[in-house]
PDB file of N, CA and C in Angstrom:
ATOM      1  N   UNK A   1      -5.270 -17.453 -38.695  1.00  0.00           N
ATOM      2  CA  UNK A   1      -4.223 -17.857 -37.775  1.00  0.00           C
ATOM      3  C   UNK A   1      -3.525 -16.641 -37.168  1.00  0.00           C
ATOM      4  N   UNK A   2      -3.128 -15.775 -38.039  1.00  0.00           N
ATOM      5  CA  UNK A   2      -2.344 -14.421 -37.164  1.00  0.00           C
ATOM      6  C   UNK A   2      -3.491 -13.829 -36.420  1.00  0.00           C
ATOM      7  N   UNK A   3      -4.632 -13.705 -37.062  1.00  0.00           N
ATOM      8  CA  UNK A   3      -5.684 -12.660 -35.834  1.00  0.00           C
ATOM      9  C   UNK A   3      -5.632 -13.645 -34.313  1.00  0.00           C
ATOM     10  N   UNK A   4      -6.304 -14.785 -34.546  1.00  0.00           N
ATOM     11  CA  UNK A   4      -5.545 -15.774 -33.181  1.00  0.00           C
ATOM     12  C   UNK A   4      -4.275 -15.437 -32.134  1.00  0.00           C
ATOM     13  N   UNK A   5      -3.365 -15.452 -33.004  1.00  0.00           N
ATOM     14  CA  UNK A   5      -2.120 -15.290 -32.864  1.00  0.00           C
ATOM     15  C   UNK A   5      -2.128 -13.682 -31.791  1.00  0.00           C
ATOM     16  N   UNK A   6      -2.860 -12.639 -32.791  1.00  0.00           N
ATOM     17  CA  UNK A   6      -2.552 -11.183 -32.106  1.00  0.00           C
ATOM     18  C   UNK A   6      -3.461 -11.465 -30.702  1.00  0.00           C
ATOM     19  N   UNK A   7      -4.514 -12.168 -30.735  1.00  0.00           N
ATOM     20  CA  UNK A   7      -5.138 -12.200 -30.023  1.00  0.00           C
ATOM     21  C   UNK A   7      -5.140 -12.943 -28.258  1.00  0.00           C
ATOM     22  N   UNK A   8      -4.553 -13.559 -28.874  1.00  0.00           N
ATOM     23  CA  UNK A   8      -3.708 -14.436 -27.773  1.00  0.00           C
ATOM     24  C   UNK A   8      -2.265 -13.134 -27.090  1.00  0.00           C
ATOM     25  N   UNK A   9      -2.043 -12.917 -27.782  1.00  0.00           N
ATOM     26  CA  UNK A   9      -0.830 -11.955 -27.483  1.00  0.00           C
ATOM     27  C   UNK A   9      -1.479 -11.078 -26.400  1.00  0.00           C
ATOM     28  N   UNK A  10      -2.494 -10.450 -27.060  1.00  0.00           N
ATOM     29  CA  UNK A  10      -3.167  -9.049 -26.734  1.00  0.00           C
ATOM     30  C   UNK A  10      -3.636  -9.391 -25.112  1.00  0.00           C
ATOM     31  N   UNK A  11      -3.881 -10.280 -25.182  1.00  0.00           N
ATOM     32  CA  UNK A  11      -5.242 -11.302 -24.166  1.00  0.00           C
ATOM     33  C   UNK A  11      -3.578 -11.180 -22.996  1.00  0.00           C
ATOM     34  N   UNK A  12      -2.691 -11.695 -23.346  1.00  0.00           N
ATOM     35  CA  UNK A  12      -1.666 -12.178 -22.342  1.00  0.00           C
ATOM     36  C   UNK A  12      -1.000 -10.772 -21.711  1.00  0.00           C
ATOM     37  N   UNK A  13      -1.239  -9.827 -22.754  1.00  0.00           N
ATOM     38  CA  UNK A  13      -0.181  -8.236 -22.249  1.00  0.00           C
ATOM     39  C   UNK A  13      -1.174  -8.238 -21.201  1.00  0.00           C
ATOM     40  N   UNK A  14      -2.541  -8.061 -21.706  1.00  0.00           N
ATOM     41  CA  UNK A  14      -3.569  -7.606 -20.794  1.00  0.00           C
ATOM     42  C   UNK A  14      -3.544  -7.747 -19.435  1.00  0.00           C
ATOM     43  N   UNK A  15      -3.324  -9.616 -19.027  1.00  0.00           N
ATOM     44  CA  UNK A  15      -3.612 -10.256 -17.752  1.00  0.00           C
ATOM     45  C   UNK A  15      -2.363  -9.816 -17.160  1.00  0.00           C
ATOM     46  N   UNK A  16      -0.863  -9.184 -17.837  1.00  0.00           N
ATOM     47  CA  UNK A  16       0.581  -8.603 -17.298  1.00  0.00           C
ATOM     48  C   UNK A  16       0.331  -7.840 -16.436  1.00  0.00           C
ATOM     49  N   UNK A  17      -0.520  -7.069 -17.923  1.00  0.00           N
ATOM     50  CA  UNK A  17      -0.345  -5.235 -16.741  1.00  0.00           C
ATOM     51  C   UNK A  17      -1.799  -5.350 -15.934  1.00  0.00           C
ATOM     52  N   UNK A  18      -2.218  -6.083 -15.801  1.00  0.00           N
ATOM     53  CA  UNK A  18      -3.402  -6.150 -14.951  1.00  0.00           C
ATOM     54  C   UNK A  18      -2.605  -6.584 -13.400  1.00  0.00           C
ATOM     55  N   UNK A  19      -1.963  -7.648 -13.596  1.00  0.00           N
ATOM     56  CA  UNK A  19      -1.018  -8.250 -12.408  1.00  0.00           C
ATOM     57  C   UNK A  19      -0.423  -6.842 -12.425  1.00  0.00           C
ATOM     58  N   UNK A  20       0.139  -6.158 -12.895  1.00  0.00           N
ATOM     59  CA  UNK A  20       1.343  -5.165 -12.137  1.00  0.00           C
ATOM     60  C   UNK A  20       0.651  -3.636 -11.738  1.00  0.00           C
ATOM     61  N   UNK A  21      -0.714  -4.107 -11.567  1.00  0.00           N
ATOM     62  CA  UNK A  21      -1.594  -2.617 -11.049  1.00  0.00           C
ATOM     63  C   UNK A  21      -1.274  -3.315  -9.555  1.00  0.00           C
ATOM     64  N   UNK A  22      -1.296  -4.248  -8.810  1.00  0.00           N
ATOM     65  CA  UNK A  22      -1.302  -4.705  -7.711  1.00  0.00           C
ATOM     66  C   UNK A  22       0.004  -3.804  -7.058  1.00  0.00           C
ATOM     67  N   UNK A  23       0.681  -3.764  -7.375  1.00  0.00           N
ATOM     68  CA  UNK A  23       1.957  -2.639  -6.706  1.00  0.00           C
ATOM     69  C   UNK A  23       1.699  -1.244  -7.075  1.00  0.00           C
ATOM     70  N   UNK A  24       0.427  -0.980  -6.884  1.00  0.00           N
ATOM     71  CA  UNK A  24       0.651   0.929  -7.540  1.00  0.00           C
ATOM     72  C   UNK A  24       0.328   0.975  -5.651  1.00  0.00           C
ATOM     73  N   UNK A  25       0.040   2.717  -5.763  1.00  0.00           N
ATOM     74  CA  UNK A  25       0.295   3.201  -3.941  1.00  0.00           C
ATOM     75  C   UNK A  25      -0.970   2.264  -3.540  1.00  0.00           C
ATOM     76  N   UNK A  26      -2.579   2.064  -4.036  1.00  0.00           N
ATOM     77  CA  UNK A  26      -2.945   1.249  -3.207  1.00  0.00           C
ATOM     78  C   UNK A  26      -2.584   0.072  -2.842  1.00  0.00           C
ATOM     79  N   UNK A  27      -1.717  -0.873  -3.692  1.00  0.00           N
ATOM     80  CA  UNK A  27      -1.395  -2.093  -3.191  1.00  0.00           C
ATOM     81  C   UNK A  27      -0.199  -2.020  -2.562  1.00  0.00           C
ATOM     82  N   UNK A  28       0.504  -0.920  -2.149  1.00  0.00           N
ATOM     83  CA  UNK A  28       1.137  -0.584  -1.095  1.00  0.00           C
ATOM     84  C   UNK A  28       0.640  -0.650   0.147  1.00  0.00           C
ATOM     85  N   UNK A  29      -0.017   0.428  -0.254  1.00  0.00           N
ATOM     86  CA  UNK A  29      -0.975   0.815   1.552  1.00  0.00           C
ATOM     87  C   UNK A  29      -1.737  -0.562   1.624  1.00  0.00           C
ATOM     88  N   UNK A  30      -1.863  -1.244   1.238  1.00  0.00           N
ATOM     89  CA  UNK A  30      -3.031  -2.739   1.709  1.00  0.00           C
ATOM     90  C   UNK A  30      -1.796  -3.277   2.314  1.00  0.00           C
ATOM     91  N   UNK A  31      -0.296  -3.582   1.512  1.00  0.00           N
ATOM     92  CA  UNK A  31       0.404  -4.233   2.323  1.00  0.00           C
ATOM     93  C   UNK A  31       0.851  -3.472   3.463  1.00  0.00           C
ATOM     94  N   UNK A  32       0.988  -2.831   3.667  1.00  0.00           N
ATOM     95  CA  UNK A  32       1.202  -1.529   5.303  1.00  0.00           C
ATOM     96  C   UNK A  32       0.052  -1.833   6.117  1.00  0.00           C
ATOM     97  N   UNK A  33      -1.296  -1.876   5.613  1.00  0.00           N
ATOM     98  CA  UNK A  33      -2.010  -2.243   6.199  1.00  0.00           C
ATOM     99  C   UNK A  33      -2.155  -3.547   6.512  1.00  0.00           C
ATOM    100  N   UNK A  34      -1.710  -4.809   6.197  1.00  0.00           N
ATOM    101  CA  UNK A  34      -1.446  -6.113   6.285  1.00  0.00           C
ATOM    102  C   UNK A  34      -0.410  -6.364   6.871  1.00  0.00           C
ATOM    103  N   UNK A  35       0.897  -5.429   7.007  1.00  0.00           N
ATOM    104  CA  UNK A  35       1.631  -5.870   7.806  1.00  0.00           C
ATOM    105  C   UNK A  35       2.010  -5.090   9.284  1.00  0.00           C
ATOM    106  N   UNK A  36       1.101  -4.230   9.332  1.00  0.00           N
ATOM    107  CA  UNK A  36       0.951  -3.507  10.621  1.00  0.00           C
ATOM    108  C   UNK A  36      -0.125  -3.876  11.710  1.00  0.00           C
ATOM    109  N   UNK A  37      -1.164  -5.030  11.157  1.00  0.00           N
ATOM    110  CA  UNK A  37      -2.281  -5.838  11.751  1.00  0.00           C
ATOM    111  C   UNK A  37      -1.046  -6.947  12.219  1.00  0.00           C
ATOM    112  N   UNK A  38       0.008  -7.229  11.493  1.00  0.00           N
ATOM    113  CA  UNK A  38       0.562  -8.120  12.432  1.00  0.00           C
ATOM    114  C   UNK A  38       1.724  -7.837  13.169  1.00  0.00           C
ATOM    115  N   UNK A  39       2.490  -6.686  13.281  1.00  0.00           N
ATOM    116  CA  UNK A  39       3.238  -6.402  13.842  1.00  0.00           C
ATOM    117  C   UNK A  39       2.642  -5.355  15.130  1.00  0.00           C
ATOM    118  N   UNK A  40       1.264  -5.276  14.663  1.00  0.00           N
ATOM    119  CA  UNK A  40       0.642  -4.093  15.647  1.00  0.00           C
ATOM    120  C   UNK A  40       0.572  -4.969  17.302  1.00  0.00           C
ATOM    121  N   UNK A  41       0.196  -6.488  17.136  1.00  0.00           N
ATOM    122  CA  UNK A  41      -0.283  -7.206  18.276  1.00  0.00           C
ATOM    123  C   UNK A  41       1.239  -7.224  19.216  1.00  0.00           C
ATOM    124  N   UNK A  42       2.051  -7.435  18.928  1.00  0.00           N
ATOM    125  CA  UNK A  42       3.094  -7.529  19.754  1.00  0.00           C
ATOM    126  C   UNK A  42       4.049  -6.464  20.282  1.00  0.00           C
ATOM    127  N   UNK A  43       3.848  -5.869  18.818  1.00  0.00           N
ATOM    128  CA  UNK A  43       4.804  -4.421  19.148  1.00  0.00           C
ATOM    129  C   UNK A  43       4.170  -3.139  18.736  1.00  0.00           C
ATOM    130  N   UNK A  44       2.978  -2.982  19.121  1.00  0.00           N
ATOM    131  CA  UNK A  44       2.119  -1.814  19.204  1.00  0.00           C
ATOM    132  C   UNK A  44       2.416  -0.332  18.945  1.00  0.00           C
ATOM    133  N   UNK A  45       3.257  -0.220  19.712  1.00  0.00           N
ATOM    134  CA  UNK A  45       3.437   1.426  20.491  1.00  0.00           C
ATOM    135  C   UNK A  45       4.617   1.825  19.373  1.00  0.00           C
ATOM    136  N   UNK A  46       5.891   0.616  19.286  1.00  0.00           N
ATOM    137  CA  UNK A  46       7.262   0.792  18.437  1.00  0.00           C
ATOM    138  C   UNK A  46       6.890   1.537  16.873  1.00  0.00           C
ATOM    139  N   UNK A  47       5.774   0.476  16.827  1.00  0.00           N
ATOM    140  CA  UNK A  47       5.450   0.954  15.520  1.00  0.00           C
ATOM    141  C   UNK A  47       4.997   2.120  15.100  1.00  0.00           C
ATOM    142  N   UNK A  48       3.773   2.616  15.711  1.00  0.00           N
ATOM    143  CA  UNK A  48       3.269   3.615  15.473  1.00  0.00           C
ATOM    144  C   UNK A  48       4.154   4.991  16.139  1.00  0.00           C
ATOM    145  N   UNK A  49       5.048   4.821  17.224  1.00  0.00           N
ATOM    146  CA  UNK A  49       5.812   5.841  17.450  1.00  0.00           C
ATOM    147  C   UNK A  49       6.569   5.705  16.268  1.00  0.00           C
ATOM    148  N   UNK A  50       7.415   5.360  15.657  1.00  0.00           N
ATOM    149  CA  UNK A  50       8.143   5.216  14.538  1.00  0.00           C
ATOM    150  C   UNK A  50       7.662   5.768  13.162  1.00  0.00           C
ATOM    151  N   UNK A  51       6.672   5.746  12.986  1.00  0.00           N
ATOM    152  CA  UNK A  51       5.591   6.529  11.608  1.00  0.00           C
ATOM    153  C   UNK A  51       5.871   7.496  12.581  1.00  0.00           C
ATOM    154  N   UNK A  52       5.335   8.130  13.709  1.00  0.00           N
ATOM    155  CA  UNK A  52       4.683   9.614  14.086  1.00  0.00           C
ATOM    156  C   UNK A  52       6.166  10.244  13.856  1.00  0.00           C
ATOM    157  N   UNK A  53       7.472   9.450  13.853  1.00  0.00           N
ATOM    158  CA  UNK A  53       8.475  10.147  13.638  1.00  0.00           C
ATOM    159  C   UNK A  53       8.802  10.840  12.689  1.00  0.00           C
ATOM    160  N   UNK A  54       8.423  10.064  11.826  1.00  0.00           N
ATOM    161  CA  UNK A  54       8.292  10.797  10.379  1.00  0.00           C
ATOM    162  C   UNK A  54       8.436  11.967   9.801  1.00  0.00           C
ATOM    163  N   UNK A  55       8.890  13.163   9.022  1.00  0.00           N
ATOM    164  CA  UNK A  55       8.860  14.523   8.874  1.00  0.00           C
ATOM    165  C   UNK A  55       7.089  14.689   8.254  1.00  0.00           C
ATOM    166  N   UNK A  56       6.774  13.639   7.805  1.00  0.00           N
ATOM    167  CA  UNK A  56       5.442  13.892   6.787  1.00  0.00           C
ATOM    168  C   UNK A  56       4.269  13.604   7.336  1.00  0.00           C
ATOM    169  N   UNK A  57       4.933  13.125   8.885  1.00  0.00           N
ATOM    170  CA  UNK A  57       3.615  12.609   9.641  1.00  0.00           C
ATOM    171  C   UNK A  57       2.336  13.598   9.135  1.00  0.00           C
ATOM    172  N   UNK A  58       2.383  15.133   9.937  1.00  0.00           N
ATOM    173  CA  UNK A  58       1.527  15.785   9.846  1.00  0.00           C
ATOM    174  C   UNK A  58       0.871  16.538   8.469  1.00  0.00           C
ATOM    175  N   UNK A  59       1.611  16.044   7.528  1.00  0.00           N
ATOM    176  CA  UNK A  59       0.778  16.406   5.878  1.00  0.00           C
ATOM    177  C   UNK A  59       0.142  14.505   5.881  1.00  0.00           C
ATOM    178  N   UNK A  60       0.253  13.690   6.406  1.00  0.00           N
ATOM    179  CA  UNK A  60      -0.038  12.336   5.873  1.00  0.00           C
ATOM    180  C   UNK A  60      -1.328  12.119   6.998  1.00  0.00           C
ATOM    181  N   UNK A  61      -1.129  13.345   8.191  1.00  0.00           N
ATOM    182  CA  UNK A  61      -2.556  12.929   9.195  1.00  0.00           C
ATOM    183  C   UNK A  61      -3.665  14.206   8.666  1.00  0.00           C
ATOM    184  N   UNK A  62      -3.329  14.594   7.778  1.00  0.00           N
ATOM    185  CA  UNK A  62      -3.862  16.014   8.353  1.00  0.00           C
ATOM    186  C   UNK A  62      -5.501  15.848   7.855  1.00  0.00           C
ATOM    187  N   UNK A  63      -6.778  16.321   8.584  1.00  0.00           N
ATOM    188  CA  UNK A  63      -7.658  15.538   8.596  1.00  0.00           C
ATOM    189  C   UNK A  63      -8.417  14.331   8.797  1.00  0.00           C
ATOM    190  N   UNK A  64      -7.593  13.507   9.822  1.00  0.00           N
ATOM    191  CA  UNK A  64      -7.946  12.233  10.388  1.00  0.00           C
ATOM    192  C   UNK A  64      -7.835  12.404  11.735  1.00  0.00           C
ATOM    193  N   UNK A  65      -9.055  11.740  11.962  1.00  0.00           N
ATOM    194  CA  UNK A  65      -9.206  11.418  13.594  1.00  0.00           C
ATOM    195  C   UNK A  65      -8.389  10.692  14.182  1.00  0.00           C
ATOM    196  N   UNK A  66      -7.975  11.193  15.553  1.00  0.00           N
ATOM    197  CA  UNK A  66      -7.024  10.817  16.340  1.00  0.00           C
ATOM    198  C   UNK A  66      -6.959   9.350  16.245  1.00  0.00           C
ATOM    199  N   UNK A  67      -7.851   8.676  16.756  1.00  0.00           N
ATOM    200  CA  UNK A  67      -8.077   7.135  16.695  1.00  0.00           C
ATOM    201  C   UNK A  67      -7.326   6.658  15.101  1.00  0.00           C
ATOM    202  N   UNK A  68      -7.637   7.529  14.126  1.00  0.00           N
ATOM    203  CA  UNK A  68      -6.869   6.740  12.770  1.00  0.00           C
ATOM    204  C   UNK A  68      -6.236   7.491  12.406  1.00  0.00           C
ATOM    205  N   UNK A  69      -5.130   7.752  13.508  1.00  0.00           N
ATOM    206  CA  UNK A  69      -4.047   8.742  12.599  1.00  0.00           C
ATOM    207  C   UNK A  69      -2.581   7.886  12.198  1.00  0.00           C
ATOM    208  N   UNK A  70      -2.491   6.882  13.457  1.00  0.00           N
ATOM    209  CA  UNK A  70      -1.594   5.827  13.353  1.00  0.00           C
ATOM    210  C   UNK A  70      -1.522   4.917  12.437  1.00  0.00           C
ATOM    211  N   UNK A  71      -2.748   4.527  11.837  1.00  0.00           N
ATOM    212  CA  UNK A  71      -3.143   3.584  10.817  1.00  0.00           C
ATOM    213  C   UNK A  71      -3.011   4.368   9.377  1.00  0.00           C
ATOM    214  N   UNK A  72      -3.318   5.556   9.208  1.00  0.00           N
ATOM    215  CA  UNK A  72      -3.495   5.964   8.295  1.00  0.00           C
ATOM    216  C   UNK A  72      -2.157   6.448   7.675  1.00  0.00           C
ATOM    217  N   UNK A  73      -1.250   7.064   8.749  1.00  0.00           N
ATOM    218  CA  UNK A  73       0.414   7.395   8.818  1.00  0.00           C
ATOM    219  C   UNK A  73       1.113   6.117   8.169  1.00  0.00           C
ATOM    220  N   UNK A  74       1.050   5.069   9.125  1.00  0.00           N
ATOM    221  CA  UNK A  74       1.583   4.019   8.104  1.00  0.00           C
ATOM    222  C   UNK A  74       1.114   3.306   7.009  1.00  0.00           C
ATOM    223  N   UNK A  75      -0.132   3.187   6.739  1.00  0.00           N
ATOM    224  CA  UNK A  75      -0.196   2.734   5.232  1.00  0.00           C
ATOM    225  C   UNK A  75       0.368   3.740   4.269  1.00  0.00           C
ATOM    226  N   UNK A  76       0.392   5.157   4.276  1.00  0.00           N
ATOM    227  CA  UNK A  76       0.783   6.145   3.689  1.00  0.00           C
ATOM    228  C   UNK A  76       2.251   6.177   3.732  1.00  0.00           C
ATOM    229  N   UNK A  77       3.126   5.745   4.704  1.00  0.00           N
ATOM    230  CA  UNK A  77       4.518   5.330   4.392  1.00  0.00           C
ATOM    231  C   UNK A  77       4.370   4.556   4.077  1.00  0.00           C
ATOM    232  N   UNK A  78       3.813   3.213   3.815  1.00  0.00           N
ATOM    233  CA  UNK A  78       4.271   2.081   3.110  1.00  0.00           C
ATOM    234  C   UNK A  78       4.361   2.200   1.891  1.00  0.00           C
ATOM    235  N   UNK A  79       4.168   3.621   1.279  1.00  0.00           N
ATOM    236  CA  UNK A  79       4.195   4.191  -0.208  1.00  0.00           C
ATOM    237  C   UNK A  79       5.727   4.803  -0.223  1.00  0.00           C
ATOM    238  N   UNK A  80       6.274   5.105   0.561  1.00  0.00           N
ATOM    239  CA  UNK A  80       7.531   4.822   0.415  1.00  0.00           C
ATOM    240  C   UNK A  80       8.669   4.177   0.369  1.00  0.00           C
ATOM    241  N   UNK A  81       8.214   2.796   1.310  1.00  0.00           N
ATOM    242  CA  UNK A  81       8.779   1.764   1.296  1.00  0.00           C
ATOM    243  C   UNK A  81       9.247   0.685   0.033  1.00  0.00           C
TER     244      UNK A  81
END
């Protein structure tokens, strides 16, 4: 009955901290990236001028192509958010 018992326990911490890997920086940047696919269609330009404002823009682009520098800027702030 107690090995059950630990086991069940053990089994439940497990599925916790499994749920709370979802908020480390990648499940940040997925939500930056999820919420910039929908704020991108209407307000395009606001947004991504607003990241390029940034002081960290250029350590957060550095090595990305022009085309994904906007995308890549804000999922990388959404690690600050």
């Amino acid at each position: 009955m107690k090995l059950r018992s630990f086991l069940a326990a053990a089994f439940l911490l497990l599925m916790l901290t499994t749920a709370a890997q979802a908020w480390n920086n990648a499940g940040h940047m997925t939500r930056g990236l999820y919420r910039l696919s929908e704020t991108d269609r209407s307000h395009p330009q606001p947004c991504r001028r607003s990241v390029a404002e940034n002081p960290m823009y250029d350590s957060w682009t550095a090595g990305i192509s022009d085309d994904q520098k906007g995308l890549v800027a804000f999922m990388r702030a959404a690690n600050l958010a």
